[in-house]
C-alpha atoms as a PDB file:
ATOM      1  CA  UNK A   1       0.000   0.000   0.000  1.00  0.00           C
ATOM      2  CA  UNK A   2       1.144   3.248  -0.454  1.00  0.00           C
ATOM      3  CA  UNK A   3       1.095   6.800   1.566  1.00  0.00           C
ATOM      4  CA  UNK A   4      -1.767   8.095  -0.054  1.00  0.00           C
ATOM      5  CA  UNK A   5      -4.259   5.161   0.108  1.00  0.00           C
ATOM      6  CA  UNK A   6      -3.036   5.209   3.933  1.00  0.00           C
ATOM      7  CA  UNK A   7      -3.337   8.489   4.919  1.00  0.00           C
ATOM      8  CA  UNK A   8      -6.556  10.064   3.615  1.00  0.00           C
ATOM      9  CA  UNK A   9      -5.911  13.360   5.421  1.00  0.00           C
ATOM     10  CA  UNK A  10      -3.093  14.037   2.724  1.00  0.00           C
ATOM     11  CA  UNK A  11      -3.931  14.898  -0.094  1.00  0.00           C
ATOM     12  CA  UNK A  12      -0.410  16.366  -1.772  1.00  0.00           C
ATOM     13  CA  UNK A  13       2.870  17.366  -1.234  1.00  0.00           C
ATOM     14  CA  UNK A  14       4.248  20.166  -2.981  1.00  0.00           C
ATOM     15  CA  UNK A  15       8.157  22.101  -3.279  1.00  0.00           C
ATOM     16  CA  UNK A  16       7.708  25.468  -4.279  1.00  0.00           C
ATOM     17  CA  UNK A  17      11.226  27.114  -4.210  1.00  0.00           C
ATOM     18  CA  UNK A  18      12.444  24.509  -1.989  1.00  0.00           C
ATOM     19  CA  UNK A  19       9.491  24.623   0.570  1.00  0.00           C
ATOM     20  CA  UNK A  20       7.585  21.506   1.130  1.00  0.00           C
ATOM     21  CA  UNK A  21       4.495  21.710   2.723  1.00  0.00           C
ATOM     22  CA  UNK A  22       1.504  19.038   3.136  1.00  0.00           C
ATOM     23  CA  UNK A  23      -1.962  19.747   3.320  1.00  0.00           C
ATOM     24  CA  UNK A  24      -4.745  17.761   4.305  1.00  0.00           C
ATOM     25  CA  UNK A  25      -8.059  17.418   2.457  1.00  0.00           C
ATOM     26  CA  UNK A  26     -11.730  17.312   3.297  1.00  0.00           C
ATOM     27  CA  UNK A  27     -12.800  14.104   5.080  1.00  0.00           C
ATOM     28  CA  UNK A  28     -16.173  11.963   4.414  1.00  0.00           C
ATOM     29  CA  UNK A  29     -18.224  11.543   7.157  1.00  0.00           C
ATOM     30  CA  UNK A  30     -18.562   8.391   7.756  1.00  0.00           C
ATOM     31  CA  UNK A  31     -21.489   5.961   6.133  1.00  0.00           C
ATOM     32  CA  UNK A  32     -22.573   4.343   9.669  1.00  0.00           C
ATOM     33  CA  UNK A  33     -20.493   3.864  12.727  1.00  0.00           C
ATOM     34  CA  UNK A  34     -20.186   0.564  13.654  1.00  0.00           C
ATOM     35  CA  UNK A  35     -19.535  -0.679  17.320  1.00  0.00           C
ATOM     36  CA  UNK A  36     -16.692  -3.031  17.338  1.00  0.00           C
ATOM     37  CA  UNK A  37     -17.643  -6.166  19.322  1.00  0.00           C
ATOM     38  CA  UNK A  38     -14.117  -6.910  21.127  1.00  0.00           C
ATOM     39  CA  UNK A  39     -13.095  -3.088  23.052  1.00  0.00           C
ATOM     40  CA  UNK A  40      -9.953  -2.243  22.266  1.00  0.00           C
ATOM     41  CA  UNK A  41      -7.395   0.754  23.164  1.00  0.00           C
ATOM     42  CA  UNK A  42      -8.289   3.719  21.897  1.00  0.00           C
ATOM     43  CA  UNK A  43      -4.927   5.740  22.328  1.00  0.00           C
ATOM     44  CA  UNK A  44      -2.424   4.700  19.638  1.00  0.00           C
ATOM     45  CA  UNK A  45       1.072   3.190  21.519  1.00  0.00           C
ATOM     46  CA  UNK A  46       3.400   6.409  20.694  1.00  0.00           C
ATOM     47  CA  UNK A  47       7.271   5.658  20.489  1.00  0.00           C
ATOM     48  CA  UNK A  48      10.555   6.901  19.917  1.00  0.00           C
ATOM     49  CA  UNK A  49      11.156   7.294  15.579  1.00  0.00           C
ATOM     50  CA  UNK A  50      14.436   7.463  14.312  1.00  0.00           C
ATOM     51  CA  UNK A  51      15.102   8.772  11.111  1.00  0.00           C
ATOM     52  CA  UNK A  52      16.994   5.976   8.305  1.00  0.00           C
ATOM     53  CA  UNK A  53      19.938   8.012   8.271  1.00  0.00           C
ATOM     54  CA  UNK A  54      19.747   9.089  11.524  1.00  0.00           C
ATOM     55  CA  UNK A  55      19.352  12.728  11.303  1.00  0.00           C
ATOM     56  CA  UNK A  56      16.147  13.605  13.424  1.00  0.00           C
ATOM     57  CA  UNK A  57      14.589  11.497  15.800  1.00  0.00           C
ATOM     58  CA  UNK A  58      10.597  12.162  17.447  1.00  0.00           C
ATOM     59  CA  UNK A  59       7.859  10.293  18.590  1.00  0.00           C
ATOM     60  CA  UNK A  60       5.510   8.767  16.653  1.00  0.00           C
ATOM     61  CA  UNK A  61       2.143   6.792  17.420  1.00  0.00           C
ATOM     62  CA  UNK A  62       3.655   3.821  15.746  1.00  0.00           C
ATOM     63  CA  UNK A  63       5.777   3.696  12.726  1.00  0.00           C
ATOM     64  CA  UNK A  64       5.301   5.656  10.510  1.00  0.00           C
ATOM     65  CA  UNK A  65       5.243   5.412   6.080  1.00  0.00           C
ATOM     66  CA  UNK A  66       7.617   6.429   4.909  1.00  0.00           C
ATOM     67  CA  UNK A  67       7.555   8.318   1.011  1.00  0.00           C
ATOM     68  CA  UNK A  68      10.519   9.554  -1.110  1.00  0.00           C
ATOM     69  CA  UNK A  69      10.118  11.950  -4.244  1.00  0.00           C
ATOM     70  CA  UNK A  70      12.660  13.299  -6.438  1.00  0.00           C
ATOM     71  CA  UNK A  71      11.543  16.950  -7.316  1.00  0.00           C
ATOM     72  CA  UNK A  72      13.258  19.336  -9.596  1.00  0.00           C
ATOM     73  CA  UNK A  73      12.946  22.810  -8.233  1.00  0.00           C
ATOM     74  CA  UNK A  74      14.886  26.368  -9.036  1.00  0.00           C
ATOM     75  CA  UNK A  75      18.000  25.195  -7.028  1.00  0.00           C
ATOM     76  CA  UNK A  76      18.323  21.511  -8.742  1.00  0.00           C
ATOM     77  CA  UNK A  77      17.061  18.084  -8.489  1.00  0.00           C
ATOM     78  CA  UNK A  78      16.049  17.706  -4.286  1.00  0.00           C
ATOM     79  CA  UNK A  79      15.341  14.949  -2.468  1.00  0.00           C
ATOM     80  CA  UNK A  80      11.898  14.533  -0.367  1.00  0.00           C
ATOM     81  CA  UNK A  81      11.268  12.555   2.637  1.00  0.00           C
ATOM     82  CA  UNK A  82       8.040  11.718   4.038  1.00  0.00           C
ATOM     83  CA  UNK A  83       7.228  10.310   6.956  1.00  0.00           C
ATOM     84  CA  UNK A  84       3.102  10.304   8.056  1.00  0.00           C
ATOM     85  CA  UNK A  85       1.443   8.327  10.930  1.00  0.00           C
ATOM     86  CA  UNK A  86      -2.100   8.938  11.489  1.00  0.00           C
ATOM     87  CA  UNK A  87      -3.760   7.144  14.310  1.00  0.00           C
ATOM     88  CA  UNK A  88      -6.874   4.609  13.529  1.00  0.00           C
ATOM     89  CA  UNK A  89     -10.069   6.216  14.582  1.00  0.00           C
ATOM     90  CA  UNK A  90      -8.652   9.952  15.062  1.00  0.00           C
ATOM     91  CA  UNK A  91      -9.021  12.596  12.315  1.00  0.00           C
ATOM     92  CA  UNK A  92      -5.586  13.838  12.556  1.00  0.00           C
ATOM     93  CA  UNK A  93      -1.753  12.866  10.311  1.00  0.00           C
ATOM     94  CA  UNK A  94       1.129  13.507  11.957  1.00  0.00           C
ATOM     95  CA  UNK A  95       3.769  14.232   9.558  1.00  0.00           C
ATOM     96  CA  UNK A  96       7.722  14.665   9.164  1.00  0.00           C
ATOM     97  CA  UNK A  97       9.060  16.406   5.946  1.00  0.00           C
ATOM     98  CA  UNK A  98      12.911  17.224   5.079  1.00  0.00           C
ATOM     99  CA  UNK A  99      14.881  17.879   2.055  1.00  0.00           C
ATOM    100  CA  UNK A 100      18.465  19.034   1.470  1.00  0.00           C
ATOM    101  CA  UNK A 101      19.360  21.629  -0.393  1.00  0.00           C
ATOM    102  CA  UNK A 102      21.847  21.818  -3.116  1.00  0.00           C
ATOM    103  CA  UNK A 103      25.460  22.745  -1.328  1.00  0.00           C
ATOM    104  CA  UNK A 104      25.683  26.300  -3.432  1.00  0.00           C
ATOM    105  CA  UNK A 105      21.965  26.901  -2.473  1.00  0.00           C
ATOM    106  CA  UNK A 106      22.659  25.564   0.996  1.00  0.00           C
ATOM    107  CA  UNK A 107      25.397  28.212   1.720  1.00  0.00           C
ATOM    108  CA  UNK A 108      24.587  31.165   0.354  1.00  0.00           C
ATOM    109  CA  UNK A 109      20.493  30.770   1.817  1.00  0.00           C
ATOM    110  CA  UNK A 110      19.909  32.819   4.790  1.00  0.00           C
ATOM    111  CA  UNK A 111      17.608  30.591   7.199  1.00  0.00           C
ATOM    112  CA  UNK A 112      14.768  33.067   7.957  1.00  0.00           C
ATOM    113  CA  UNK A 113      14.294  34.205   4.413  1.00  0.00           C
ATOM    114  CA  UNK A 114      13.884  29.995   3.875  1.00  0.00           C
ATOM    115  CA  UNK A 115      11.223  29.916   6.849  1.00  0.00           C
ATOM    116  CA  UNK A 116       9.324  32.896   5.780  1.00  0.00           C
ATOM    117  CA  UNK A 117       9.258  31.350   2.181  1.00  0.00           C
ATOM    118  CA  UNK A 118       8.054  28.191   3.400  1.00  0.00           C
ATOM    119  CA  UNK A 119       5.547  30.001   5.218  1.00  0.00           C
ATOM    120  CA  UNK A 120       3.717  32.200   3.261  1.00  0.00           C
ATOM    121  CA  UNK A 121       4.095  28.793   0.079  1.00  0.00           C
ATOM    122  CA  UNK A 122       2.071  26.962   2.783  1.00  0.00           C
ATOM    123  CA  UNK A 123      -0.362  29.387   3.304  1.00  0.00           C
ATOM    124  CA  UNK A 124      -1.036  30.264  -0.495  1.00  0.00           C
ATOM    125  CA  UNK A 125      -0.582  26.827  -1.500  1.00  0.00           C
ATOM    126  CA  UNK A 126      -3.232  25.597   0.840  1.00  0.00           C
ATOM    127  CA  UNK A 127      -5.250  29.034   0.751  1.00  0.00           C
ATOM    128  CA  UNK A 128      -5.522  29.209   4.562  1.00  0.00           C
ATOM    129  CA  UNK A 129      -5.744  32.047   6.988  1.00  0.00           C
ATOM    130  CA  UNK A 130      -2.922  32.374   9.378  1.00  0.00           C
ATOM    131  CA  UNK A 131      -3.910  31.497  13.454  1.00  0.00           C
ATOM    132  CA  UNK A 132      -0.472  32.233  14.870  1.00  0.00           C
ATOM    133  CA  UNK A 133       3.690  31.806  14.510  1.00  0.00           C
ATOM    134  CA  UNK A 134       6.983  32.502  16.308  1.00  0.00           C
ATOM    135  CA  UNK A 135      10.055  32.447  15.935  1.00  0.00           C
ATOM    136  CA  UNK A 136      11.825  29.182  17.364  1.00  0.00           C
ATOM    137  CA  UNK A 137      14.727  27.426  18.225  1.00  0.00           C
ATOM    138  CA  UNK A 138      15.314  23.484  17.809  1.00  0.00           C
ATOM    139  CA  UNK A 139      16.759  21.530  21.141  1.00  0.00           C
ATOM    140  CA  UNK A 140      20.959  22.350  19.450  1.00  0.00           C
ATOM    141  CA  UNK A 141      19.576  25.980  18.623  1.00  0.00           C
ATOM    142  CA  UNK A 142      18.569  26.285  15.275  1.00  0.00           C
ATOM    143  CA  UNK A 143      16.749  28.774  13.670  1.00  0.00           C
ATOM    144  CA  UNK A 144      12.922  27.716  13.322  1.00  0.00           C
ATOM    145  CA  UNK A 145       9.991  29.004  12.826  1.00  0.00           C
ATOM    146  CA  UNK A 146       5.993  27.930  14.060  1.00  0.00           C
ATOM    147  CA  UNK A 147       3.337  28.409  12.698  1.00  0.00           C
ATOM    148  CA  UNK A 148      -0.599  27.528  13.005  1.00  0.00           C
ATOM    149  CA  UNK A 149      -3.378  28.214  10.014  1.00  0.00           C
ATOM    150  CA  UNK A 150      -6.636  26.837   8.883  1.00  0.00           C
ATOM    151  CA  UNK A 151      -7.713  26.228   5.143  1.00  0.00           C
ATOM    152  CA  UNK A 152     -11.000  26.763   4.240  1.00  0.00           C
ATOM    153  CA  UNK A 153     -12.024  23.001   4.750  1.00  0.00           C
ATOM    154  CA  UNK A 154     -11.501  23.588   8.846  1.00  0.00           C
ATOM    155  CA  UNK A 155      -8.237  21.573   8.585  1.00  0.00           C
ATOM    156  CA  UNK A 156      -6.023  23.330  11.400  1.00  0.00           C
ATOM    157  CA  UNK A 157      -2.209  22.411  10.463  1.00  0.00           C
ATOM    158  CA  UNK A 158       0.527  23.205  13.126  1.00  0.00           C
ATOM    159  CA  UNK A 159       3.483  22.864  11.753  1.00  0.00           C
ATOM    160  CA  UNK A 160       7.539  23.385  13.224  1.00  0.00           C
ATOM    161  CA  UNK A 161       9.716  24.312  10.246  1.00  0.00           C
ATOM    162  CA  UNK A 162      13.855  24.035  11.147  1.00  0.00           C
ATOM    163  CA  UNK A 163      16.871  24.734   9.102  1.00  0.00           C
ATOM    164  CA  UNK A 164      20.194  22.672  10.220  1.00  0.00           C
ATOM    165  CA  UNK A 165      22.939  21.974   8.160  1.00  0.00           C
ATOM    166  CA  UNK A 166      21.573  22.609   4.749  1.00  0.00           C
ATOM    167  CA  UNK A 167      18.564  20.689   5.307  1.00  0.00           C
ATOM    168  CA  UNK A 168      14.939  22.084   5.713  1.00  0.00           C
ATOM    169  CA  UNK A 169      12.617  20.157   8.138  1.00  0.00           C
ATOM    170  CA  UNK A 170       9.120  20.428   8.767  1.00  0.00           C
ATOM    171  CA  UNK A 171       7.413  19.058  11.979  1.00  0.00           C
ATOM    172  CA  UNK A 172       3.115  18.876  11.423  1.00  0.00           C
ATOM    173  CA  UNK A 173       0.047  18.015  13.152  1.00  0.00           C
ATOM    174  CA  UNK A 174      -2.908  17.890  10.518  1.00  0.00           C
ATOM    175  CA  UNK A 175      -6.317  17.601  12.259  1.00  0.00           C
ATOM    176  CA  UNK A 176     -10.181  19.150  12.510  1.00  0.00           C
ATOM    177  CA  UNK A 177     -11.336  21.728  14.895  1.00  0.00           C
ATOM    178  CA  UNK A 178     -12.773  19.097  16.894  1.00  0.00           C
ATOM    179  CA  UNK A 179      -9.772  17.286  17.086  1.00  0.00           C
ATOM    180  CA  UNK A 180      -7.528  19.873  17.562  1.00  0.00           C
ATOM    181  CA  UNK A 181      -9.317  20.919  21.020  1.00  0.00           C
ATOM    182  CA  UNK A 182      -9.061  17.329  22.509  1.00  0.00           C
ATOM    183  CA  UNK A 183      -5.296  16.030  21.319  1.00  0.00           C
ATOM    184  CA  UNK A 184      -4.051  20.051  21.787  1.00  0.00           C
ATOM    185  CA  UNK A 185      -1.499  18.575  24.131  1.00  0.00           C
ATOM    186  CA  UNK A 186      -0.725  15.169  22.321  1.00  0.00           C
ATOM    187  CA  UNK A 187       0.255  17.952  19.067  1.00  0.00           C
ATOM    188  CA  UNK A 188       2.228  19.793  21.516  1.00  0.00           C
ATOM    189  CA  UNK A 189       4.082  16.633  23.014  1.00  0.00           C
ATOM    190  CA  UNK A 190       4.315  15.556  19.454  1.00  0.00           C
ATOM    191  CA  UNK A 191       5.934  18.561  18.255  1.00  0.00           C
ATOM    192  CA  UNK A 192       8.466  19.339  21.103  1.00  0.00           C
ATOM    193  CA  UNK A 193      10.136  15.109  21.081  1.00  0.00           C
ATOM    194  CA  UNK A 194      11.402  16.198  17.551  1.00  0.00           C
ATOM    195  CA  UNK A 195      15.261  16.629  17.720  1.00  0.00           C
ATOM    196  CA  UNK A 196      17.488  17.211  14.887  1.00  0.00           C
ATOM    197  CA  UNK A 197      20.603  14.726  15.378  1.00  0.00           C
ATOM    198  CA  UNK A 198      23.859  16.821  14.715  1.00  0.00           C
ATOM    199  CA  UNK A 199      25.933  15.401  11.643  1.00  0.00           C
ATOM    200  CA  UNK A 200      29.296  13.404  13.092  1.00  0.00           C
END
């Protein structure tokens, strides 16, 4: 199976001048809702992900897919990682982007200009209305940026973008307003176990 037939929250990834950005999509309400007949745990069993090449590490409830595309952007050919768990029986994704830039690109880009780029590509690309952001640090200090917006579908993204060592990482919680109010701390936990593992 892939991503997509997984995850029904996402709906497309796109790199627009080396931002990536995820949004999620309208859900169906369900047909019926059907009792199961054995009870079973409702809270997925969250643990520690680390990334294959062992650049970021978070936690995840579960493991999550994992997606690779080749895009060709502006700066050269990119590579982009996806990594999406989304809980059985909750409306929400969480999902873990990152891409490296090419080394010229890499150098020469200054961090917040990439954040604020990534920003305002999510919020066109999605057409939402921003909630809220700050400026951020990651746990080895660098530069971030959060930010919070809804589309026009109620989707409510909150999403930790991070620039370290010429690689761009974004950090999301995809869910509905309904959602959002009762896992508002699960999205928070979620968000602050992400770590970006220094290169050796």
């Amino acid at each position: 199976m892939t991503v997509k037939s997984l995850l029904p929250l996402i709906a497309a990834t796109f790199v627009c001048g080396g931002s990536i950005l995820v949004e999620a999509r309208q859900l169906k309400p369900p047909t019926a809702v059907v009792k199961p007949t054995v009870s079973q745990p409702t809270q997925p069993q969250w643990k520690l992900f680390t990334a294959p090449d062992g650049r970021f590490s978070i936690l995840m409830p579960g493991s999550p897919n994992r997606n690779t595309e080749y895009q060709k952007t502006y700066m050269g050919k990119i590579t982009l990682e996806i990594f999406v768990a989304q809980p059985p029986k909750q409306q929400v994704a969480y999902v873990v982007t990152c891409n490296d830039f090419p080394y010229s690109y890499g150098q020469m880009a200054d961090p917040q200009a990439v954040l604020n780029n990534v920003r305002d590509m999510a919020l066109k690309t999605t057409k939402s209305n921003l909630i809220s952001q700050r400026n951020i640090r990651s746990s080895n200090n660098h530069p971030g940026k959060e930010i919070e917006y809804i589309n026009s579908g109620g989707k409510i993204t909150k999403s930790r973008m991070y620039v370290a060592e010429g690689r761009l990482y974004q950090v999301m919680a995809i869910t509905t307003k309904k959602q959002q109010k009762t896992l508002a701390k699960t999205i928070t936990g979620y968000l602050n176990s992400f770590h970006v593992v220094l290169k050796k």
